[in-house]
Protein backbone atom coordinates (compact mmCIF):
# COMPACT_ATOMS: atom_id res chain seq x y z
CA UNK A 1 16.28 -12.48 -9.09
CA UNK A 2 17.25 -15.15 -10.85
CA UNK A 3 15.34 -17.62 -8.95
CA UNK A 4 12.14 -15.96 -10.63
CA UNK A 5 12.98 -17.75 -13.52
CA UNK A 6 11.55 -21.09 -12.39
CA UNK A 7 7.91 -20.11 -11.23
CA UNK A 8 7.69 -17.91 -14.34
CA UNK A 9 8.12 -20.73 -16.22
CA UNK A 10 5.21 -22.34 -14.58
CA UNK A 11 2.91 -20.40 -16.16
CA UNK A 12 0.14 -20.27 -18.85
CA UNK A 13 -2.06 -19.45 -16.65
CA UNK A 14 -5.18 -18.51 -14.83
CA UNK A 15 -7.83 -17.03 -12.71
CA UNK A 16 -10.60 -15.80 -10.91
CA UNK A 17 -14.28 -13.86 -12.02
CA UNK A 18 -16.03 -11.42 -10.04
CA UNK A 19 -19.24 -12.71 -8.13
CA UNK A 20 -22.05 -10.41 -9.93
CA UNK A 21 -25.09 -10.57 -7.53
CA UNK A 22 -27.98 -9.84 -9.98
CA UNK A 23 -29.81 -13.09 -9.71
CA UNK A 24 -30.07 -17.00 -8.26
CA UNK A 25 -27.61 -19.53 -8.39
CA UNK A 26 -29.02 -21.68 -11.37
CA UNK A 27 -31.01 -20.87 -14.64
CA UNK A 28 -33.29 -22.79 -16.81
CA UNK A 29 -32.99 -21.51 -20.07
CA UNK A 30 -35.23 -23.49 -22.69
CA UNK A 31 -35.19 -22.07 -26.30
CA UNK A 32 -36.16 -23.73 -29.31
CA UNK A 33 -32.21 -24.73 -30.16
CA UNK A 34 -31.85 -26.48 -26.75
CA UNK A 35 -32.94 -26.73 -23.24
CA UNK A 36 -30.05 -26.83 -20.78
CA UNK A 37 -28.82 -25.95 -17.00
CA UNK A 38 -27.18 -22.79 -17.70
CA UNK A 39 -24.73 -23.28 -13.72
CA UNK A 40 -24.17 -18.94 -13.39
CA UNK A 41 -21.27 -19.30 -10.64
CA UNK A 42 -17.78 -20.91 -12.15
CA UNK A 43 -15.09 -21.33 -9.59
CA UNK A 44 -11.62 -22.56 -11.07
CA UNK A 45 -7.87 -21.86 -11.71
CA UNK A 46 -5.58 -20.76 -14.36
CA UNK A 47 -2.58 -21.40 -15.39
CA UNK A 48 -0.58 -18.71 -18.38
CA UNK A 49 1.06 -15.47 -18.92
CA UNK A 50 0.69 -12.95 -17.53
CA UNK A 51 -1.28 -14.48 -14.77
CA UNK A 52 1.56 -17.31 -14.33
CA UNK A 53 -1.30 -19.24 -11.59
CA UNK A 54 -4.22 -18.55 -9.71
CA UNK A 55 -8.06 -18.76 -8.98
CA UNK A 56 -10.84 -17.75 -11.19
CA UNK A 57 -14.19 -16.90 -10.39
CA UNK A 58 -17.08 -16.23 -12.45
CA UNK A 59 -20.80 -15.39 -12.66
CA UNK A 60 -23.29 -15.29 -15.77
CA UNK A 61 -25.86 -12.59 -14.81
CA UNK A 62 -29.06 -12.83 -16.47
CA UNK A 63 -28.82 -9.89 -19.31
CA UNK A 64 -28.65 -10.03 -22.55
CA UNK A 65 -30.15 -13.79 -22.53
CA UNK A 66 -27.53 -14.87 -19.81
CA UNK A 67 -24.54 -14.04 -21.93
CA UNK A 68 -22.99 -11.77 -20.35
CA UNK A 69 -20.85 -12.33 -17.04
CA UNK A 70 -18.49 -10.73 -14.75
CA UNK A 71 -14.98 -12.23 -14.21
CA UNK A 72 -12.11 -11.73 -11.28
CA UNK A 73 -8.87 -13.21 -11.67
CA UNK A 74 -6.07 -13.13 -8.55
CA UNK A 75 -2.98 -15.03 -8.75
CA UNK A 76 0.02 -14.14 -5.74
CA UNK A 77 3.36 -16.15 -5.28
CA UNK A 78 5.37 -15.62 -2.52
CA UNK A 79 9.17 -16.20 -3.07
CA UNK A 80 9.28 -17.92 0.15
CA UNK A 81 6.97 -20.48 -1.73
CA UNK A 82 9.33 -21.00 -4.27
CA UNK A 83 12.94 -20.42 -3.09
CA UNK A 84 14.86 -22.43 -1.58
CA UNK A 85 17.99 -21.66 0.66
CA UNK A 86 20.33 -22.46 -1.30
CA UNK A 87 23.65 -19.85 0.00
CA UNK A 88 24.39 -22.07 3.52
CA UNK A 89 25.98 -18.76 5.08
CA UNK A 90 23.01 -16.82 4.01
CA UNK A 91 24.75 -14.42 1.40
CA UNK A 92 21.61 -14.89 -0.90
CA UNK A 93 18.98 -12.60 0.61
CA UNK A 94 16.38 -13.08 -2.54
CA UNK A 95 13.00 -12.18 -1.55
CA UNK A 96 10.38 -11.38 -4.40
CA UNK A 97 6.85 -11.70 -4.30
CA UNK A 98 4.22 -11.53 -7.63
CA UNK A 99 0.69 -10.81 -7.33
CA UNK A 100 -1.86 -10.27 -10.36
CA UNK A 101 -5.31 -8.76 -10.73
CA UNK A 102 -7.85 -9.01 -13.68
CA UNK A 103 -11.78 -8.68 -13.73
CA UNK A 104 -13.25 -7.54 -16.37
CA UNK A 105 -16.82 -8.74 -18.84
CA UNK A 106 -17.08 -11.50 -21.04
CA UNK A 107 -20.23 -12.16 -23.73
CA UNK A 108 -20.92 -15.79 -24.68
CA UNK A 109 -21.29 -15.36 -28.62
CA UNK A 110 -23.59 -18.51 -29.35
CA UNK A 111 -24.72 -20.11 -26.51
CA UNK A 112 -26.17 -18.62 -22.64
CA UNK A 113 -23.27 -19.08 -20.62
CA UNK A 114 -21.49 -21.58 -22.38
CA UNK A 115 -19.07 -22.35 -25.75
CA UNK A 116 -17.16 -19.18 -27.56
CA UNK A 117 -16.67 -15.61 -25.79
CA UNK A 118 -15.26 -12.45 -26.33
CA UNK A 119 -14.20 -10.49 -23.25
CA UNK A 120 -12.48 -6.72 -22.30
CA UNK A 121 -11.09 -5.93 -19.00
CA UNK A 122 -8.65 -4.51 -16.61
CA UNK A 123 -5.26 -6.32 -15.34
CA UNK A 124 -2.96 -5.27 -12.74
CA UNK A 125 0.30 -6.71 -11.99
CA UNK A 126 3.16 -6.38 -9.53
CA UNK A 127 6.47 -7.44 -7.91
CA UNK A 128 8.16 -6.46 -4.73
CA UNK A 129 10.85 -7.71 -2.72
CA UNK A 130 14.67 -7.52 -2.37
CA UNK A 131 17.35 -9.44 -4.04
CA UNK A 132 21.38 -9.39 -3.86
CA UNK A 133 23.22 -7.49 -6.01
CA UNK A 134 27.10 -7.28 -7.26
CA UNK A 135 28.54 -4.56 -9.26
CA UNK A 136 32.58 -3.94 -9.43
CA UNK A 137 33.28 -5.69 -6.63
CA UNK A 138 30.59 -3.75 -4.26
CA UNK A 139 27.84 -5.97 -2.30
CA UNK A 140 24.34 -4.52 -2.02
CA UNK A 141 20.64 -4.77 -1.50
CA UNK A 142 18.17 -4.19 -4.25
CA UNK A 143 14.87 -3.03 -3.97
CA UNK A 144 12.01 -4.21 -6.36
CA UNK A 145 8.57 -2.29 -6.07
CA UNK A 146 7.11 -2.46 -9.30
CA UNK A 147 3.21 -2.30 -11.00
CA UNK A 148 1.97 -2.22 -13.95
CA UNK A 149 -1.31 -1.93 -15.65
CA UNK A 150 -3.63 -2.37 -18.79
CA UNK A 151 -6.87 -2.60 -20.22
CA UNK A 152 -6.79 -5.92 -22.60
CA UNK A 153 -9.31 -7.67 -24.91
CA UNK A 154 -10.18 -11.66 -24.92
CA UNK A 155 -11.17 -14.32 -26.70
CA UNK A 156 -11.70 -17.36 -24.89
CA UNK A 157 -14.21 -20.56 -24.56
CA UNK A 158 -16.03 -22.26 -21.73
CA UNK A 159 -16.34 -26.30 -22.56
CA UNK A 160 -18.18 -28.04 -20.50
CA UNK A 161 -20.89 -28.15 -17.67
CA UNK A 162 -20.84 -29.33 -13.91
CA UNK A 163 -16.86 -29.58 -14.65
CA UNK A 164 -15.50 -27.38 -17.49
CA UNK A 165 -12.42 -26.75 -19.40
CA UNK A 166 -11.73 -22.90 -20.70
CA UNK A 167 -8.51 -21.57 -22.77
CA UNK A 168 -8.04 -18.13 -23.67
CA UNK A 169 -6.17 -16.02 -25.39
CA UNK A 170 -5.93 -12.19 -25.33
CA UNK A 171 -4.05 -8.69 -25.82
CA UNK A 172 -3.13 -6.31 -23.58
CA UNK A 173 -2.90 -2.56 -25.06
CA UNK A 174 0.28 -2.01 -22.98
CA UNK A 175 2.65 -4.95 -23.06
CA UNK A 176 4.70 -5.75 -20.55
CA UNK A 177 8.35 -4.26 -20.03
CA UNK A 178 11.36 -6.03 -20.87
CA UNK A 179 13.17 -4.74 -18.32
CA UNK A 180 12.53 -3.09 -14.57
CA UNK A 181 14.44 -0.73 -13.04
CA UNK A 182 15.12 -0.83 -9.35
CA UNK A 183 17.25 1.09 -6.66
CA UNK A 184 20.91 -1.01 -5.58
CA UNK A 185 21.57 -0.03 -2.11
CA UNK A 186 25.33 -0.67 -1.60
CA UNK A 187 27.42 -1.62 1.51
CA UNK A 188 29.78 1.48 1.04
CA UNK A 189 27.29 3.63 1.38
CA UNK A 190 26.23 4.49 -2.63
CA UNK A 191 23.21 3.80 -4.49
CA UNK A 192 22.22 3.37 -7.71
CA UNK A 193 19.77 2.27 -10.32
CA UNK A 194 19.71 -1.08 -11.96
CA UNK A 195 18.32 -2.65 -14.78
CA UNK A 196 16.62 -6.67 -14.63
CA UNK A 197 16.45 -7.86 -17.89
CA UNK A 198 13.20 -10.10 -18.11
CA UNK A 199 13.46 -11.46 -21.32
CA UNK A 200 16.75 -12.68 -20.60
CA UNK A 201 16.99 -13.65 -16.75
CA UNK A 202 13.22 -15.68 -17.04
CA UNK A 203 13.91 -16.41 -20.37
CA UNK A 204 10.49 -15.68 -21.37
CA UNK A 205 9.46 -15.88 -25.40
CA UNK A 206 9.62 -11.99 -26.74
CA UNK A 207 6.24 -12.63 -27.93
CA UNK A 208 5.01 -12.64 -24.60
CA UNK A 209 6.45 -9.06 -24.35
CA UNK A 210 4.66 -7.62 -27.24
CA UNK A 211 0.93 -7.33 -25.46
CA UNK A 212 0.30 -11.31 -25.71
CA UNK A 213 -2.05 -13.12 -23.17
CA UNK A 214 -2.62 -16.76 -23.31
CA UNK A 215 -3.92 -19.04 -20.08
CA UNK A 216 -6.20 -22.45 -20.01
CA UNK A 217 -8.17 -23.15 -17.00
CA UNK A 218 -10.31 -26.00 -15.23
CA UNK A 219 -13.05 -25.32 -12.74
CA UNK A 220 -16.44 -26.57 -11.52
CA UNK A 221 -19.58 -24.83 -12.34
CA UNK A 222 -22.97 -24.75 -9.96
């Protein structure tokens, strides 16, 4: 599991917002502060924690004077992605995959569909898989199969039009463990539970651990 530690890393990242099918694809909005193309559908990806990377979609629907919108997130990383053989005879049988969920509302504070934004939503994490484990001398298997949930507030900013530039940060009302338990399978026929440390095997900030959410994302708008 120590092989995590590398894609985790990666990451402040990003996303994907739910398509919310209310209304065209573009929107003239003309008031007497400005007349612009407000572009409802925003396709892009993010990059941050706890999201690590993935694909963002979202759409501006046309209440409240086109600021509010509809966001889904999705981010998954498969450890054969990432891991490399690097145990020749095979001893290393790491295998952990990480997949994250988010949608959730945002409301554009100033402008339709554009500039500063406050959001609440849902988030959904997980890992499974299998890694190698060692404990006095006994060889096993361990099993990962692990989720965890929370509803989490936003504060973010889309910049730009056709092509845009967004960075948010947030807080999630149930942080994220710093540790996961999993079952050790054993080759003399025991079991027992372990303990991964994730502060200290990803070597993650603590701050992250502590109900912190921070990404910044690029994308095109139509």
């Amino acid at each position: 599991m120590r092989k995590l530690k590398g894609f985790f890393l990666s990451g402040l990242c990003l996303t994907i917002s739910l398509l919310c099918a209310t209304s065209g694809l573009s929107q003239e909005i003309t008031t007497s502060e400005r007349d612009y193309k407000v572009r409802p559908v925003r396709l892009g990806i993010k990059l941050g924690f706890p999201n690590v990377a993935g694909g963002n979609l979202e759409y501006v629907t046309p209440l409240l004077n086109d600021r509010l919108s509809a966001t889904l997130d999705y981010s998954i990383i498969k450890s054969d992605w990432i891991l490399a053989e690097e145990e020749p005879d095979n001893t290393d049988n790491t295998s952990m995959d990480f997949s994250y969920f988010e949608i959730g509302l945002n409301y554009y504070l100033f402008k339709s569909g554009k500039g500063l934004y406050t959001g609440i939503g849902y988030n959904n994490f997980s890992f499974e898989g299998e890694t190698s484990v060692e404990s006095n001398g006994r060889d096993g298997t361990g099993f990962v199969d692990y989720k965890h949930g929370s509803l989490h507030v936003k504060l973010g900013a889309k910049l730009g039009g056709l092509f845009y530039f967004r960075p948010e940060i947030g807080y999630s009302f149930s942080s994220l463990p710093e540790t996961i338990s999993y079952i050790a399978d054993y080759e003399d026929g025991t079991s027992e539970t372990e303990t991964f440390d994730l502060v200290e095997e990803l070597a993650v900030p603590d701050i992250f651990f502590k109900g912190l959410m921070a990404n910044i994302g690029i994308g095109f708008a139509f």
